[in-house]
N, C-alpha and C. Protein backbone atom coordinates (compact mmCIF):
# COMPACT_ATOMS: atom_id res chain seq x y z
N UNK A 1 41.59 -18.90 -14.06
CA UNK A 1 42.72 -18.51 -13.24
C UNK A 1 42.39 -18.70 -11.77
N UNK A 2 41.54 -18.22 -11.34
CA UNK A 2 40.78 -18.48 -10.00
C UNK A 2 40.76 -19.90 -9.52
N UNK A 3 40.13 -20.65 -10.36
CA UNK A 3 40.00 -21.92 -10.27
C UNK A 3 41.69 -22.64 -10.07
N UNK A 4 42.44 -22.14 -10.77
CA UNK A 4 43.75 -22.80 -10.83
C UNK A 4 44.01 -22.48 -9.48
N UNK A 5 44.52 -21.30 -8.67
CA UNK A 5 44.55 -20.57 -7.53
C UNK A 5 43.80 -21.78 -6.34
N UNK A 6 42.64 -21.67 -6.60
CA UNK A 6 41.99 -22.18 -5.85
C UNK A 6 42.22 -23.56 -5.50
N UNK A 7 42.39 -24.54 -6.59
CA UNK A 7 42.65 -26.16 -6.87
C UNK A 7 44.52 -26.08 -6.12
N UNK A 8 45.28 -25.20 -6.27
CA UNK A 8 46.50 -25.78 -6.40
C UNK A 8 46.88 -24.84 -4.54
N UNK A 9 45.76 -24.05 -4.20
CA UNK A 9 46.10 -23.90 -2.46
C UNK A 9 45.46 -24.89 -2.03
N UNK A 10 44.22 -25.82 -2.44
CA UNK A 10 43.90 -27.04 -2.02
C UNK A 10 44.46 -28.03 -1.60
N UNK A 11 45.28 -28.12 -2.68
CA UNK A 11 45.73 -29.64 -2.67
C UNK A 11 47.50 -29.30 -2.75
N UNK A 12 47.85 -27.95 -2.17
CA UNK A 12 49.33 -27.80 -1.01
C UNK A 12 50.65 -27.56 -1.97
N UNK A 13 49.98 -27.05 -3.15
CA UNK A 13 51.36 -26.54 -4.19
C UNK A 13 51.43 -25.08 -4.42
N UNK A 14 51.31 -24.50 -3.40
CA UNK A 14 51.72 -23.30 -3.06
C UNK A 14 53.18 -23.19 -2.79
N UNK A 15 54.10 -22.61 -3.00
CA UNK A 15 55.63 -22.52 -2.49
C UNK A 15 55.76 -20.80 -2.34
N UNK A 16 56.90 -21.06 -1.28
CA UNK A 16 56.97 -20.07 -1.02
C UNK A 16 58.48 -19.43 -2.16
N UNK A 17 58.52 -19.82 -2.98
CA UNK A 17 59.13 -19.25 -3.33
C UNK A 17 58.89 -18.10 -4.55
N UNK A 18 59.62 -16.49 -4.84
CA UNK A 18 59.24 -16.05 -5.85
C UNK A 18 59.10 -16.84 -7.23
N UNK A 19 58.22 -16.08 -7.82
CA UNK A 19 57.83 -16.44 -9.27
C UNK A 19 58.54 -15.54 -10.34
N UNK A 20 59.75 -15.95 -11.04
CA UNK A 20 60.48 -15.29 -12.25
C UNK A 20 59.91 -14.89 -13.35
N UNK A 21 59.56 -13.60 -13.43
CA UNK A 21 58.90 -13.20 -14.48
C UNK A 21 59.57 -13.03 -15.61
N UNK A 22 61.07 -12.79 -15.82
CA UNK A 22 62.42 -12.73 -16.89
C UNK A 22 63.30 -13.92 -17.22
N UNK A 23 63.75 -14.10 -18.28
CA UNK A 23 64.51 -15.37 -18.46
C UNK A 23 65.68 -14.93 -17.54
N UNK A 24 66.34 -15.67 -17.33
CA UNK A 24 67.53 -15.32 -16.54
C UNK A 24 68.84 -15.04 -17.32
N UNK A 25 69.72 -14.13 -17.26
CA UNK A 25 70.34 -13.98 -18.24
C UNK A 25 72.17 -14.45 -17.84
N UNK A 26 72.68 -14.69 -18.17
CA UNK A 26 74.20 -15.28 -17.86
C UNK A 26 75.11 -14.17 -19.19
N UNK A 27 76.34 -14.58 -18.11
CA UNK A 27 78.19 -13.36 -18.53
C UNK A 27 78.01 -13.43 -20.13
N UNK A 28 77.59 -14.72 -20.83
CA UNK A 28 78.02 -15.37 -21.72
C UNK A 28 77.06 -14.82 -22.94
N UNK A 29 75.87 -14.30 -22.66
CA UNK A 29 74.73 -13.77 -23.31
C UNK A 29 74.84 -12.31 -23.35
N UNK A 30 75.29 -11.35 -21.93
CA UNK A 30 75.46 -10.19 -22.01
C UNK A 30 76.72 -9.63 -22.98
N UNK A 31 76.63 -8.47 -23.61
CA UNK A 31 77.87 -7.74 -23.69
C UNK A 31 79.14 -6.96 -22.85
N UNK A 32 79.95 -7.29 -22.57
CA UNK A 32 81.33 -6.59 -21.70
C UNK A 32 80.82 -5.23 -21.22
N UNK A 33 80.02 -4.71 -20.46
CA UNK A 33 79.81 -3.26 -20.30
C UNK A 33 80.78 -2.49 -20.27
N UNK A 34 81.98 -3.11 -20.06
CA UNK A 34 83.65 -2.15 -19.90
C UNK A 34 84.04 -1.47 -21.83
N UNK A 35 82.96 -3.00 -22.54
CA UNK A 35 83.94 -2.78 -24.12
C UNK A 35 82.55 -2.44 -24.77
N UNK A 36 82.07 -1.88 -24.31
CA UNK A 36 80.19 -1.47 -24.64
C UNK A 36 80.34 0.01 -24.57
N UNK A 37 80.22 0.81 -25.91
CA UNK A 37 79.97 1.85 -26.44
C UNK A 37 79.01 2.66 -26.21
N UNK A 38 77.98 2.96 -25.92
CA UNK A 38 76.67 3.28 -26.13
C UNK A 38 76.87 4.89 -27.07
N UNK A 39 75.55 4.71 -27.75
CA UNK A 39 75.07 5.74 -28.41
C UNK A 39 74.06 6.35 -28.09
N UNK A 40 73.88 7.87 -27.52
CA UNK A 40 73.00 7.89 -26.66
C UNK A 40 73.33 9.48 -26.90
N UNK A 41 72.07 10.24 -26.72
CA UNK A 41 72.57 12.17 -27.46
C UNK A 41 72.99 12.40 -27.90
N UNK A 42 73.39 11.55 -29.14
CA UNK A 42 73.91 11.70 -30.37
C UNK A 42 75.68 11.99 -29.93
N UNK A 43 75.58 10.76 -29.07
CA UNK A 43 77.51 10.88 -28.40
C UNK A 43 77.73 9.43 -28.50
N UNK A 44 79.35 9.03 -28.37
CA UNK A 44 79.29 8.17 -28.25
C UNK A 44 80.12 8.35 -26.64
N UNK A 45 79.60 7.02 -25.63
CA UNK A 45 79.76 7.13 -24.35
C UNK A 45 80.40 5.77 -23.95
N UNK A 46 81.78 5.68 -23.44
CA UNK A 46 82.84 6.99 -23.43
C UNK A 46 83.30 6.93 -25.04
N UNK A 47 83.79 7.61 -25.22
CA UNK A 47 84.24 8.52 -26.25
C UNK A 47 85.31 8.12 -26.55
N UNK A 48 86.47 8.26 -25.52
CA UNK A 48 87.51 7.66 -25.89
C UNK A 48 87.64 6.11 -24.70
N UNK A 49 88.65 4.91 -25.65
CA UNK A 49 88.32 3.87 -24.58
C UNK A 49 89.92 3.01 -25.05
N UNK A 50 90.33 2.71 -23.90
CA UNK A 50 91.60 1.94 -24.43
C UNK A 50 91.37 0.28 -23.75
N UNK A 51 91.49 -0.12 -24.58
CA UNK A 51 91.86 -2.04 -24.98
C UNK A 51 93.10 -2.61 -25.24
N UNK A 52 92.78 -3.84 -24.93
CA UNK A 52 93.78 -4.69 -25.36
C UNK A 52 93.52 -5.55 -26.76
N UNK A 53 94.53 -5.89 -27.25
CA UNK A 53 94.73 -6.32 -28.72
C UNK A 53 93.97 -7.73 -28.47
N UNK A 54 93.35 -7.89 -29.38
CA UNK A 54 91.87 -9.19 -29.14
C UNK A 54 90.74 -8.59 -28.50
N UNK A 55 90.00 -7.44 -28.20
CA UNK A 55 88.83 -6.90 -27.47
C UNK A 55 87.96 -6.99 -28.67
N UNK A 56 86.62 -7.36 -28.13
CA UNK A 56 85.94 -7.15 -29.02
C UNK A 56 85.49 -5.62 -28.21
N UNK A 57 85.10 -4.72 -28.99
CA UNK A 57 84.12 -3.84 -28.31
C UNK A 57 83.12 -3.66 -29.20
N UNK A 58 81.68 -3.02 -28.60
CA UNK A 58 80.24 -2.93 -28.94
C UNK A 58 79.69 -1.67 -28.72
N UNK A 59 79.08 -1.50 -30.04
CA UNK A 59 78.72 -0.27 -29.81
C UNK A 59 76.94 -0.62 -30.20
N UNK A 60 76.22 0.12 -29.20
CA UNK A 60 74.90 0.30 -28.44
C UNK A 60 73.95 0.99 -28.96
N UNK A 61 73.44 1.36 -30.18
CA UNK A 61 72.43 2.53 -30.38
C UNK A 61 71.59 2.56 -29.26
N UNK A 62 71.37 3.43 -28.68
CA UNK A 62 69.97 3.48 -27.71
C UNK A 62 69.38 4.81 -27.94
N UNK A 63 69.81 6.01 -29.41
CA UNK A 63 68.80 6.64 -29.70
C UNK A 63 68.08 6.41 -30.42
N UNK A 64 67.10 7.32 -30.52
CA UNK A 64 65.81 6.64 -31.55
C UNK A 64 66.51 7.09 -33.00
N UNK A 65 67.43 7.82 -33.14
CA UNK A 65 68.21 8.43 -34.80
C UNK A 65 69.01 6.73 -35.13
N UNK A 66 68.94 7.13 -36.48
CA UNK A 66 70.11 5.95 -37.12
C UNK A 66 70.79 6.29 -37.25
N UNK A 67 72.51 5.46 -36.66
CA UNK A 67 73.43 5.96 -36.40
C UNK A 67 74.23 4.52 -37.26
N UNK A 68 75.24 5.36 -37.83
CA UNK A 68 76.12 3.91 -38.48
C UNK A 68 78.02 4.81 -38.40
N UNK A 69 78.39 3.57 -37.86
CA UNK A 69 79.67 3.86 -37.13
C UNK A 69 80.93 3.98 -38.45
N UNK A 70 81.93 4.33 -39.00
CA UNK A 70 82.80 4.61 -39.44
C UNK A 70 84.00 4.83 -39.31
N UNK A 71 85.13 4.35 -39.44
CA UNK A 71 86.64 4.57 -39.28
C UNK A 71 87.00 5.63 -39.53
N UNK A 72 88.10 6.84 -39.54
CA UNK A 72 88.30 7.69 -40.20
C UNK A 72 89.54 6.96 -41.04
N UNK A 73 90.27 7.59 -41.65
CA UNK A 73 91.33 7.44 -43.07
C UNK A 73 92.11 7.07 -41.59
N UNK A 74 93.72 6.77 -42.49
CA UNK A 74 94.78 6.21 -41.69
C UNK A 74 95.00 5.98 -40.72
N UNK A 75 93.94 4.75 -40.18
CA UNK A 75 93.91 3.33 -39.14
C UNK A 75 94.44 2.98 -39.32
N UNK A 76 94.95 2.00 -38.26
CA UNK A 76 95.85 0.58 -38.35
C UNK A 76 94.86 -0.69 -39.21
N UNK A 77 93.54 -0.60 -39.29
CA UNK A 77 92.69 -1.40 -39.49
C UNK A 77 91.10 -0.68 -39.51
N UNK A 78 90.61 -0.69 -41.13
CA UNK A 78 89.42 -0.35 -41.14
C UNK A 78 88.01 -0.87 -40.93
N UNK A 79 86.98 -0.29 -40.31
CA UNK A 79 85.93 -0.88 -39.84
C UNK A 79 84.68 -0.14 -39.67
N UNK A 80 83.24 -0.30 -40.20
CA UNK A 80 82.41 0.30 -40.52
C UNK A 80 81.06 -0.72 -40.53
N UNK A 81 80.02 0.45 -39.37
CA UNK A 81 79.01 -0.56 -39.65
C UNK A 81 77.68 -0.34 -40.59
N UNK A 82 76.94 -1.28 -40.54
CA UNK A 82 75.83 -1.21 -41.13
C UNK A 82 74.95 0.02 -40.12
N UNK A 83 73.81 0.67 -41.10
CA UNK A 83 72.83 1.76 -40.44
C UNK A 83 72.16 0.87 -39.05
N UNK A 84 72.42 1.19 -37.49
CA UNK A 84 72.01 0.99 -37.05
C UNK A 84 70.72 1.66 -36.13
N UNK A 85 69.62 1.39 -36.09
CA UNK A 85 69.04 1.34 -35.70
C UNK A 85 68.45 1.22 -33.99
N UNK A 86 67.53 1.89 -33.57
CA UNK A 86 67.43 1.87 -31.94
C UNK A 86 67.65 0.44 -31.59
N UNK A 87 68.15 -0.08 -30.93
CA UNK A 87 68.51 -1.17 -30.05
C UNK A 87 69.32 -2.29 -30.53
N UNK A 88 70.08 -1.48 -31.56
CA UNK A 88 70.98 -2.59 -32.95
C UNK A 88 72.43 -2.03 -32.41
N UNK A 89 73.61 -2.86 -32.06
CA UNK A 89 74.33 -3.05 -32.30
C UNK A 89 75.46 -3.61 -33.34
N UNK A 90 76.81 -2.96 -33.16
CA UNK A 90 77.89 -3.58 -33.58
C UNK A 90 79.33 -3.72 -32.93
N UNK A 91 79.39 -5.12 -33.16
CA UNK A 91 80.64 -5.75 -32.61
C UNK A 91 81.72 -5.42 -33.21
N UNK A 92 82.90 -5.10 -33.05
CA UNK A 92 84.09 -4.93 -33.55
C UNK A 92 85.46 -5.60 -32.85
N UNK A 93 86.32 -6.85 -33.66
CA UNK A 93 87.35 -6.87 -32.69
C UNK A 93 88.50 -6.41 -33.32
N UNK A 94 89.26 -6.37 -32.51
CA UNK A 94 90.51 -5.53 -32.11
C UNK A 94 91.73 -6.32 -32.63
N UNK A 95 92.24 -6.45 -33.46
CA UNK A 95 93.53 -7.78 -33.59
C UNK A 95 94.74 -6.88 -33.68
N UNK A 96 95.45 -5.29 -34.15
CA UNK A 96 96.22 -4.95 -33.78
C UNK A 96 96.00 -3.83 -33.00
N UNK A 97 97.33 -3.48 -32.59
CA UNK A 97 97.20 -2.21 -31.75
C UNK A 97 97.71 -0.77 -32.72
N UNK A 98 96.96 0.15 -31.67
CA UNK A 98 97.27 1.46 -32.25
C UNK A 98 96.21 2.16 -32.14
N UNK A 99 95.99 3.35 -32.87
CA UNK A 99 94.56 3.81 -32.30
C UNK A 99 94.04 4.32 -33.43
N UNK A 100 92.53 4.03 -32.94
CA UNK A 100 91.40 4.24 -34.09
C UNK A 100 90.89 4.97 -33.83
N UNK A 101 90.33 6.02 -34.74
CA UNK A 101 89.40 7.12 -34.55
C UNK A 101 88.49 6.42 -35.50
N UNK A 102 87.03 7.28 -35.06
CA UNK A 102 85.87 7.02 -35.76
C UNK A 102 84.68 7.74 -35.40
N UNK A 103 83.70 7.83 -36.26
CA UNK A 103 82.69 9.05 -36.35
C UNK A 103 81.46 8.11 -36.54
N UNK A 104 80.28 8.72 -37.00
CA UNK A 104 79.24 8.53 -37.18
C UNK A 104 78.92 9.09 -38.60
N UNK A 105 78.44 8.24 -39.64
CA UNK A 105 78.47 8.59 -40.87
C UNK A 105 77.58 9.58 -41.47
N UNK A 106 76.26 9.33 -40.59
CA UNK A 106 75.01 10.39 -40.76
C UNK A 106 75.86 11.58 -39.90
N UNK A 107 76.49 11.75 -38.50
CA UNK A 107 75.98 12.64 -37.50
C UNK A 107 78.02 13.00 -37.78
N UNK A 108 78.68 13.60 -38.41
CA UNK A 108 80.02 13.69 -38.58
C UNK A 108 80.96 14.11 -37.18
N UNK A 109 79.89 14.91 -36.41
CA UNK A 109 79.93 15.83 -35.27
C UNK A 109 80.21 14.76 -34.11
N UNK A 110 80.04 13.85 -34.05
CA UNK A 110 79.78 12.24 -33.30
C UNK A 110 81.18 11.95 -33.59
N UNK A 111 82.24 11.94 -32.64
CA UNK A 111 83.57 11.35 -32.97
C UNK A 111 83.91 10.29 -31.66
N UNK A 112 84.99 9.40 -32.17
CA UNK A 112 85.61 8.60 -30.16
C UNK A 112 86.57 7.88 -31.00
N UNK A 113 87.58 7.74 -29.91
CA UNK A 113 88.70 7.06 -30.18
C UNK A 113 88.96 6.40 -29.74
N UNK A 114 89.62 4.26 -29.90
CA UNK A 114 89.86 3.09 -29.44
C UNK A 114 91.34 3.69 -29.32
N UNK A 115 91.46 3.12 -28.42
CA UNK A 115 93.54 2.83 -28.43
C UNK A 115 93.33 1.35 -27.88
N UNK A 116 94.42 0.68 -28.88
CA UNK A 116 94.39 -0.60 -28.52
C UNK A 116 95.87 -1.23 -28.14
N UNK A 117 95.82 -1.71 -27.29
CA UNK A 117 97.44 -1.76 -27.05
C UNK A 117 97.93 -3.49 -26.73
N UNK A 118 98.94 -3.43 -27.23
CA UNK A 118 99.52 -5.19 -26.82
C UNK A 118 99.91 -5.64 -25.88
């Protein structure tokens, strides 16, 4: 390493510019933070969230508990995820309107409601 250091201020390939230690990340890779759920103290945050008809929204585990998301009975449209896990998400989109309630299948106490509107 030294040697590299040493050879490459020699011979003038030093730049002044920073060195990127992270890939760089783009709109297209991230999730919507507006349609981004998080799970977090055993809540879901926000709780309640209103959309438009076509949203996908995402929901975030970021506790260390497994949390798996659930519809309650008479939705416009049912939807349920797999046990997720710390840093596992699920996507859900939105194709009609009306509003969805939904819980947490382990944690029942864990409730939030989509309103989705046209």
């Amino acid at each position: 390493m030294i040697m590299l250091i040493l050879t490459c201020s020699f011979s003038g390939c030093i730049s002044s510019q920073p060195i990127q230690t992270t890939a760089p990340t783009t709109a297209a890779t991230q999730p919507d933070e507006l349609n981004t759920i998080a799970i977090q103290n055993f809540t879901f945050s926000p709780a309640n969230l209103t959309i438009k008809t076509g949203t996908t929204v995402t929901w975030l585990n970021q506790d260390e508990a497994v949390h798996q998301i659930d519809s309650d009975l008479n939705i416009p449209v049912a939807f349920y995820s797999d046990s997720l896990a710390h840093g596992a998400s699920f996507p859900f989109t939105f194709t009609q309107p009306g509003t969805y309630t939904y819980h947490c299948t382990y944690h029942p106490t864990m409730k939030g409601t989509i309103i989705v509107q046209s």
